[in-house]
PDB file of N, CA and C in Angstrom:
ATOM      1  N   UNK A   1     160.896 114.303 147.415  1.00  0.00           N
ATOM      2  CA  UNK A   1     160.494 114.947 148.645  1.00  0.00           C
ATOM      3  C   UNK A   1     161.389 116.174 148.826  1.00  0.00           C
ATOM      4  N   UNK A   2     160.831 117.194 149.463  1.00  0.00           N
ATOM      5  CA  UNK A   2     161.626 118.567 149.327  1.00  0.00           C
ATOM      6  C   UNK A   2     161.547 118.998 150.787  1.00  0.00           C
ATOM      7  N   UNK A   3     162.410 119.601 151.590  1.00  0.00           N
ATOM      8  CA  UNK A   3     162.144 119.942 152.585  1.00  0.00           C
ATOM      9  C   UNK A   3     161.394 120.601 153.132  1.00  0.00           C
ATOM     10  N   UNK A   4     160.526 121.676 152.569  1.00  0.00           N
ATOM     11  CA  UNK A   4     159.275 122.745 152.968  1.00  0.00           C
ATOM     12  C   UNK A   4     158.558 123.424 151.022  1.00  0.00           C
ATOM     13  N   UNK A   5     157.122 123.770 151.533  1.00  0.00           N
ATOM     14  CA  UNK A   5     156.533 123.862 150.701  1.00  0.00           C
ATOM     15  C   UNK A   5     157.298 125.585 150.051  1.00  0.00           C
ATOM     16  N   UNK A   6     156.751 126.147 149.040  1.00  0.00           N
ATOM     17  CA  UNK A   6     157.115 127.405 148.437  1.00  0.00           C
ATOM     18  C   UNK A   6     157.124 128.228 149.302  1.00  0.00           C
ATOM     19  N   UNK A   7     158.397 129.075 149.389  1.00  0.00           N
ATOM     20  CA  UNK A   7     158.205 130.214 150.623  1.00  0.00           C
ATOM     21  C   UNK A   7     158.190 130.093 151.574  1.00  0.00           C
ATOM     22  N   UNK A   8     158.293 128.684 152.046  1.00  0.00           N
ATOM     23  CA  UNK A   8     158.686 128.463 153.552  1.00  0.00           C
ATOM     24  C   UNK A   8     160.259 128.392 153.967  1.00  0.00           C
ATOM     25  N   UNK A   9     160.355 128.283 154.790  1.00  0.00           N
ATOM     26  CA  UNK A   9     161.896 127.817 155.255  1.00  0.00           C
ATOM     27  C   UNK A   9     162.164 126.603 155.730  1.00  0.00           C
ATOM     28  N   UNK A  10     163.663 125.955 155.249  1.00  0.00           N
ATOM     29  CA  UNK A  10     163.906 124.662 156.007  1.00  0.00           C
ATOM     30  C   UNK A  10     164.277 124.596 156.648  1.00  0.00           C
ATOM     31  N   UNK A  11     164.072 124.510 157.949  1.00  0.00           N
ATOM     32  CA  UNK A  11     164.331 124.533 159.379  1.00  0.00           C
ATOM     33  C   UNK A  11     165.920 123.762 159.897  1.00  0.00           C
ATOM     34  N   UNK A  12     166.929 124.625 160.129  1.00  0.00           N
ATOM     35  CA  UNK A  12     168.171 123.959 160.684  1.00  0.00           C
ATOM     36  C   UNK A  12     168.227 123.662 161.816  1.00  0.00           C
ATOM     37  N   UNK A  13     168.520 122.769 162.832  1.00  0.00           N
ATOM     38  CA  UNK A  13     168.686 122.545 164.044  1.00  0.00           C
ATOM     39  C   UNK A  13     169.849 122.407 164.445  1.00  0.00           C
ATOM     40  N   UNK A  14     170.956 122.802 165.266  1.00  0.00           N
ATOM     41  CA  UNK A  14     172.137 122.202 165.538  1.00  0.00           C
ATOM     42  C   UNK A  14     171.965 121.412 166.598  1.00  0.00           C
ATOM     43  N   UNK A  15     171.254 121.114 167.237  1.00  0.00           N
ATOM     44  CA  UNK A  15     171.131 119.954 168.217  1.00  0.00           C
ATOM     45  C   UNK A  15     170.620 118.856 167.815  1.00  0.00           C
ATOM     46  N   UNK A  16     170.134 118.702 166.786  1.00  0.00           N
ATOM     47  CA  UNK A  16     169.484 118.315 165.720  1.00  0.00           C
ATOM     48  C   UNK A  16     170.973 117.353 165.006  1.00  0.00           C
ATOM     49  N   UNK A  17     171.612 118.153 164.600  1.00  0.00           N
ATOM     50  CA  UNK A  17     172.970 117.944 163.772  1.00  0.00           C
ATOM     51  C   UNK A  17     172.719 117.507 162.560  1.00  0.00           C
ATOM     52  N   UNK A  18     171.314 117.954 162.043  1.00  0.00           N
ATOM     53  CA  UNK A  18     170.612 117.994 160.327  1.00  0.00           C
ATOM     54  C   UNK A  18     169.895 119.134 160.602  1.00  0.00           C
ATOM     55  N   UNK A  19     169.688 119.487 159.204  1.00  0.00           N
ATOM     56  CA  UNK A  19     168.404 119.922 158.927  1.00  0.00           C
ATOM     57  C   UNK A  19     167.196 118.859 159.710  1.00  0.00           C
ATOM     58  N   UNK A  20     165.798 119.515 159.902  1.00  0.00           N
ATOM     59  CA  UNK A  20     164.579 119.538 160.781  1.00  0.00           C
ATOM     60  C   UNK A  20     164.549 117.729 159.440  1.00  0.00           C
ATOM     61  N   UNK A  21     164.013 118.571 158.094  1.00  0.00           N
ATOM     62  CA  UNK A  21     164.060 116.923 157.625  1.00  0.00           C
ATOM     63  C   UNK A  21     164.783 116.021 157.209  1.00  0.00           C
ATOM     64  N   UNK A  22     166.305 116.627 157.351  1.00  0.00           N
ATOM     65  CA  UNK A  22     167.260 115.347 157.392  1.00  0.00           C
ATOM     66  C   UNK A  22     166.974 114.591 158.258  1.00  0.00           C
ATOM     67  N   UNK A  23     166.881 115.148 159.805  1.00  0.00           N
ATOM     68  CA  UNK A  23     166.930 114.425 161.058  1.00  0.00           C
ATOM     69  C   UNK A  23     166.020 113.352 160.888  1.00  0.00           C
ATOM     70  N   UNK A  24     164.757 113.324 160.589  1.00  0.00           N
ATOM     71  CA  UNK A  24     163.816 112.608 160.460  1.00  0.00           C
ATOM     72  C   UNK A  24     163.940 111.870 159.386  1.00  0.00           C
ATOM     73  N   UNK A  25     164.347 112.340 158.260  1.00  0.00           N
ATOM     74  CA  UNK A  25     163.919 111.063 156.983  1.00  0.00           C
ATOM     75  C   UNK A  25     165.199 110.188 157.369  1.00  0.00           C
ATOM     76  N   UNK A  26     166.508 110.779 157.811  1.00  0.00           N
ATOM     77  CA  UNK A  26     167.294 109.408 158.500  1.00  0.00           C
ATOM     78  C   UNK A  26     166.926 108.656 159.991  1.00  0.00           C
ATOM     79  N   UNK A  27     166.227 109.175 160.489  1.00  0.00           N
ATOM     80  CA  UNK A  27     165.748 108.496 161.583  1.00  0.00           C
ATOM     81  C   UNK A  27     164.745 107.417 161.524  1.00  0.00           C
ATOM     82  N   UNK A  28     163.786 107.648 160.653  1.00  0.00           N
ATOM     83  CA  UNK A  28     162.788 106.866 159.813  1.00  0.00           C
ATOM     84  C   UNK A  28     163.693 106.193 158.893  1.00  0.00           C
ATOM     85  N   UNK A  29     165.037 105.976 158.157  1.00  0.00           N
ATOM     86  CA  UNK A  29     165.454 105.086 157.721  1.00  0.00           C
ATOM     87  C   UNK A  29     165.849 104.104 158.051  1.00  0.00           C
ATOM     88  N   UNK A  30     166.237 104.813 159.413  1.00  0.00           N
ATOM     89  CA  UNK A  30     167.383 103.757 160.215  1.00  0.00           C
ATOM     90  C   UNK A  30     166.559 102.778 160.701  1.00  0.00           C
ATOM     91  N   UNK A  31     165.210 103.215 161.319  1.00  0.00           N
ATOM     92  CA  UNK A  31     164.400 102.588 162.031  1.00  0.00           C
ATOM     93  C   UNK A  31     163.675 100.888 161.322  1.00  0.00           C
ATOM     94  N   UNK A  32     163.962 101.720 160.008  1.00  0.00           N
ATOM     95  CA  UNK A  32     163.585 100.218 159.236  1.00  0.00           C
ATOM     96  C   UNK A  32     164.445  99.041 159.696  1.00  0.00           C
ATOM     97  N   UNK A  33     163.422  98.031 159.812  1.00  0.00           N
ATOM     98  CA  UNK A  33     164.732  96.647 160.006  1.00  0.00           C
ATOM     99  C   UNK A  33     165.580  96.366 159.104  1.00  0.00           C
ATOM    100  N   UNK A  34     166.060  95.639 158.980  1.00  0.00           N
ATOM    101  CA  UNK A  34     166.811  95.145 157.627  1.00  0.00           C
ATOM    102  C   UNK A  34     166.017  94.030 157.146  1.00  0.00           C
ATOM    103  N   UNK A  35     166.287  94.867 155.716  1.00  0.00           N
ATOM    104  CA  UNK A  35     165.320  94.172 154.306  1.00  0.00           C
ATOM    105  C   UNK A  35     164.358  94.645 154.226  1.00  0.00           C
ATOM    106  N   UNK A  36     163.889  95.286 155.332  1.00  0.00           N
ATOM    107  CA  UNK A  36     162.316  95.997 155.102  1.00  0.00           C
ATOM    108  C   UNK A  36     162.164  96.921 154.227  1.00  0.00           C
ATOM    109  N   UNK A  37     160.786  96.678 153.304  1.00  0.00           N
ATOM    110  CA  UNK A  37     160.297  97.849 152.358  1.00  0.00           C
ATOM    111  C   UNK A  37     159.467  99.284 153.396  1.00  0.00           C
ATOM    112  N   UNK A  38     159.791 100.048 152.848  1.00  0.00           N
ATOM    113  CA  UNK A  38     159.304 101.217 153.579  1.00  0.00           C
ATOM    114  C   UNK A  38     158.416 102.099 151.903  1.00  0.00           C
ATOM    115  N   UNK A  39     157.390 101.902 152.064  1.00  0.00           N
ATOM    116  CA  UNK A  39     156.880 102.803 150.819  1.00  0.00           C
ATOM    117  C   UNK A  39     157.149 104.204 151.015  1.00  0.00           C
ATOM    118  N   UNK A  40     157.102 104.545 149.642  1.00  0.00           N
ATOM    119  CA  UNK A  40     157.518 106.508 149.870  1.00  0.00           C
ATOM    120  C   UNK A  40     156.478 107.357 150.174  1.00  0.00           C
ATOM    121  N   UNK A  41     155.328 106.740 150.303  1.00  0.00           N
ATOM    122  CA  UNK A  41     153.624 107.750 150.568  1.00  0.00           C
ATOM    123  C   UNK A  41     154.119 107.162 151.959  1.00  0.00           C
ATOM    124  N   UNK A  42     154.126 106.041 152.633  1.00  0.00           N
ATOM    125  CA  UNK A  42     154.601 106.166 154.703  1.00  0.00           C
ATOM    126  C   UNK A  42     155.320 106.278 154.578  1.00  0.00           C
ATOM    127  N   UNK A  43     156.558 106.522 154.396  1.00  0.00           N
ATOM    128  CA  UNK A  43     157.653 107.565 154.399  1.00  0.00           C
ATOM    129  C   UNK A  43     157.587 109.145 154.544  1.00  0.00           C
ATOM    130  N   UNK A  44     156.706 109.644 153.563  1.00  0.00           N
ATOM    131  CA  UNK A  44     156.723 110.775 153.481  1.00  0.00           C
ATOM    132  C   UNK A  44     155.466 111.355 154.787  1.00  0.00           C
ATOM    133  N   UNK A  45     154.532 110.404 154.860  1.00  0.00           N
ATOM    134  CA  UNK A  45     153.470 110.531 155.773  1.00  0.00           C
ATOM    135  C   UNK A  45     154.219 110.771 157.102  1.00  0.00           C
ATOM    136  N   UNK A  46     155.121 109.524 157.901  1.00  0.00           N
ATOM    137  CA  UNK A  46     156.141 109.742 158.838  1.00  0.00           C
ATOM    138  C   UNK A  46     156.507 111.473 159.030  1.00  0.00           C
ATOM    139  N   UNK A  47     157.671 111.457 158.110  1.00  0.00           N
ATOM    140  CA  UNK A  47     158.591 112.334 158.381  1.00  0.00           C
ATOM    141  C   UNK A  47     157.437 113.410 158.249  1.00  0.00           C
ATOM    142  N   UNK A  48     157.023 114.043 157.315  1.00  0.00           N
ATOM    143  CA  UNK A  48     156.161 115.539 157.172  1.00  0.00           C
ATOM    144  C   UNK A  48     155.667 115.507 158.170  1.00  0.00           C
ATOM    145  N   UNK A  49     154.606 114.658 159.314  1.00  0.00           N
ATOM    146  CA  UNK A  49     154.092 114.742 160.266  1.00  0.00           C
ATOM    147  C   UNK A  49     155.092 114.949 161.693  1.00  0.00           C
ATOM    148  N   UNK A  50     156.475 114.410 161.783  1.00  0.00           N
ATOM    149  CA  UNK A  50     157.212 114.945 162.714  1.00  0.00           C
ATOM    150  C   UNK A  50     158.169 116.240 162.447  1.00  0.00           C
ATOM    151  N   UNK A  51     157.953 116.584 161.163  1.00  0.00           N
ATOM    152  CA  UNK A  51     158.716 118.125 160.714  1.00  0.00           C
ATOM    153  C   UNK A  51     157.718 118.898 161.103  1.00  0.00           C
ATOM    154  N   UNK A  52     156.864 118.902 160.373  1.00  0.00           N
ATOM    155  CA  UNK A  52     155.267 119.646 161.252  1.00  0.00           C
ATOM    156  C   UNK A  52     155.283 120.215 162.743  1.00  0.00           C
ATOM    157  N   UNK A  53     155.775 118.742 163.498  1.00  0.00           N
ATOM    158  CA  UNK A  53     155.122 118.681 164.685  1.00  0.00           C
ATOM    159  C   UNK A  53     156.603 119.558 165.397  1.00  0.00           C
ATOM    160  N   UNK A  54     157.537 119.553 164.780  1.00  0.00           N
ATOM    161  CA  UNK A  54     159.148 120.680 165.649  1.00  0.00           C
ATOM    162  C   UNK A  54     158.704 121.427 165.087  1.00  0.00           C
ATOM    163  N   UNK A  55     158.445 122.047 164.060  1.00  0.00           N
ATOM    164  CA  UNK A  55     158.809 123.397 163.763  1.00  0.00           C
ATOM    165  C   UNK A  55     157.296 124.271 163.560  1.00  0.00           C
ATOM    166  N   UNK A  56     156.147 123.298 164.581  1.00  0.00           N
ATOM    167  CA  UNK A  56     154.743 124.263 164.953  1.00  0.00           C
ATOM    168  C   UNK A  56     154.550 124.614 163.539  1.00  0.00           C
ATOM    169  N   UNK A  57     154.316 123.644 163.011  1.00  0.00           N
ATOM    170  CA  UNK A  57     153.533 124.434 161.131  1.00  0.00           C
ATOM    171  C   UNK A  57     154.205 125.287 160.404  1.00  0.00           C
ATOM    172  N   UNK A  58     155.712 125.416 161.052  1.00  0.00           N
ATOM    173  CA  UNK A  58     156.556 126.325 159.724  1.00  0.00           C
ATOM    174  C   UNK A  58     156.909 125.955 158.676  1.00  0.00           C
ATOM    175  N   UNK A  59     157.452 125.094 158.874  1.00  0.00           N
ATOM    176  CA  UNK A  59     158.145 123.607 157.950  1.00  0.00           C
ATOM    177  C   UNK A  59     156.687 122.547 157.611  1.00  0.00           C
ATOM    178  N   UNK A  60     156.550 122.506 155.784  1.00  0.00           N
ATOM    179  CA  UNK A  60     155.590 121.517 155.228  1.00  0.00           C
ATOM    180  C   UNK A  60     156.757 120.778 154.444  1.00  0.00           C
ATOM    181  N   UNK A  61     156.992 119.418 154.342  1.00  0.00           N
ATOM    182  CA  UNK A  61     157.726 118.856 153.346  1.00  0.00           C
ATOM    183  C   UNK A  61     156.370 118.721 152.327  1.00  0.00           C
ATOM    184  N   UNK A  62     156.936 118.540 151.247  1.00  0.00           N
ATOM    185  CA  UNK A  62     156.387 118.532 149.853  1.00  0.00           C
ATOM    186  C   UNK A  62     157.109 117.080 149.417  1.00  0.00           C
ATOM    187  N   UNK A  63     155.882 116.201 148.902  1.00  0.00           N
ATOM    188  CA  UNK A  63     155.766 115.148 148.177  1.00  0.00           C
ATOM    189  C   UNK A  63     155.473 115.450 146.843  1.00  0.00           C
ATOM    190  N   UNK A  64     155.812 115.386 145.415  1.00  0.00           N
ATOM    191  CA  UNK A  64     155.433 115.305 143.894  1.00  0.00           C
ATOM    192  C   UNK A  64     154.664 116.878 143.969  1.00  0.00           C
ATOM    193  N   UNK A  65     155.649 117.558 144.207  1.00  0.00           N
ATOM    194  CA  UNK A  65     155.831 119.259 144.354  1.00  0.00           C
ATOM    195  C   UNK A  65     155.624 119.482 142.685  1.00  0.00           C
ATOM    196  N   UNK A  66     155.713 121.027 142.455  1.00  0.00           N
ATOM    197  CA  UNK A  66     156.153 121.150 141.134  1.00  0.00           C
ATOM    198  C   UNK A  66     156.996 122.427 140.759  1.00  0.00           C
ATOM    199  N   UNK A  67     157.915 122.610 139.997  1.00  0.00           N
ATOM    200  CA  UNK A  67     159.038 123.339 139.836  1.00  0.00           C
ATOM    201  C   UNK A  67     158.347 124.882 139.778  1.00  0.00           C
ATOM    202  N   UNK A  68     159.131 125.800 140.192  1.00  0.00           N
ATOM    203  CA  UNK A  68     158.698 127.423 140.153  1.00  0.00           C
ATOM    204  C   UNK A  68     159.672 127.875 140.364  1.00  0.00           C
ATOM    205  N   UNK A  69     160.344 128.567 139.631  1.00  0.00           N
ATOM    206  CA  UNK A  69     161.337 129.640 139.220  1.00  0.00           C
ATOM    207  C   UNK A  69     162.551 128.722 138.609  1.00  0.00           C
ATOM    208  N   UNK A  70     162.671 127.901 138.859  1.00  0.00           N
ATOM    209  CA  UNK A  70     163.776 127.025 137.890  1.00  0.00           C
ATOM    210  C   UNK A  70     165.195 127.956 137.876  1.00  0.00           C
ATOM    211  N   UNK A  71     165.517 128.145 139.409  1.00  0.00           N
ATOM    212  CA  UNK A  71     167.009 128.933 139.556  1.00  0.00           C
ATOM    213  C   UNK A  71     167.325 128.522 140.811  1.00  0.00           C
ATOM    214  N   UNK A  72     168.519 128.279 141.334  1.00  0.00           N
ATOM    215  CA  UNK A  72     169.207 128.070 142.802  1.00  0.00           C
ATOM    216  C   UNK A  72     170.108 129.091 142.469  1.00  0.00           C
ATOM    217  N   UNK A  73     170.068 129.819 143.697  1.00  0.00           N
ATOM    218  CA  UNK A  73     171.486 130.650 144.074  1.00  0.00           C
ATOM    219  C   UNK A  73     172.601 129.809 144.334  1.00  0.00           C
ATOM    220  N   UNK A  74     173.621 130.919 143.621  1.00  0.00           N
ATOM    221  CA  UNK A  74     174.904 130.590 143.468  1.00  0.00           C
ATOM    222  C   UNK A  74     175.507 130.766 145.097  1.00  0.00           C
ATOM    223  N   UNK A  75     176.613 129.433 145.531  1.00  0.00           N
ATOM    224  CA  UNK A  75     176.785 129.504 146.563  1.00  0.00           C
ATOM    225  C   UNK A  75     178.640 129.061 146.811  1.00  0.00           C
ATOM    226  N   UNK A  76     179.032 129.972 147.659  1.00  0.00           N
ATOM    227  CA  UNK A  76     180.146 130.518 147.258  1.00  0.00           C
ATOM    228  C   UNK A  76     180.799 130.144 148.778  1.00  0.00           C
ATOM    229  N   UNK A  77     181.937 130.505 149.575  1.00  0.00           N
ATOM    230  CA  UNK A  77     182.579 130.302 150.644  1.00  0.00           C
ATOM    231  C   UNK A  77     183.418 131.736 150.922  1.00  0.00           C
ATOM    232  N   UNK A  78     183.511 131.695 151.948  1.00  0.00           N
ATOM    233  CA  UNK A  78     183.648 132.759 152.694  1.00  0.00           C
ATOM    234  C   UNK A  78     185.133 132.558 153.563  1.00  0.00           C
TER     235      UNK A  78
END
């Protein structure tokens, strides 16, 4: 699972105190009881539908995406 589709942006929140789909795919973790199976198609169904729903259609998470440009910027400190 990836946080937004090609060319989108991943939405940071600081009130949030994650990223748009950190917040959610740990919120949807936590929510599981204990021992419970959580499949990764309702998992991913969950969270993409409440990333969707904050960031008004900016933010798509991507399920079994596929690779394009095969480079991350180099990231450095200041």
């Amino acid at each position: 699972m990836t946080a937004a589709a090609d060319g989108e942006v991943a939405w940071e929140e600081s009130a949030l105190g994650h990223g748009v789909l950190s917040f959610y795919l740990l919120s949807e973790l936590a929510a599981a009881g204990a021992g419970e199976v959580v499949g990764l198609a309702t998992l991913y169904d969950l969270v993409a539908a409440q990333v969707r729903a904050r960031t008004v259609g900016r933010q798509n998470p991507v399920l079994w995406g596929s690779l394009q440009g095969a480079s991350l910027p180099r990231l450095g400190t200041t």
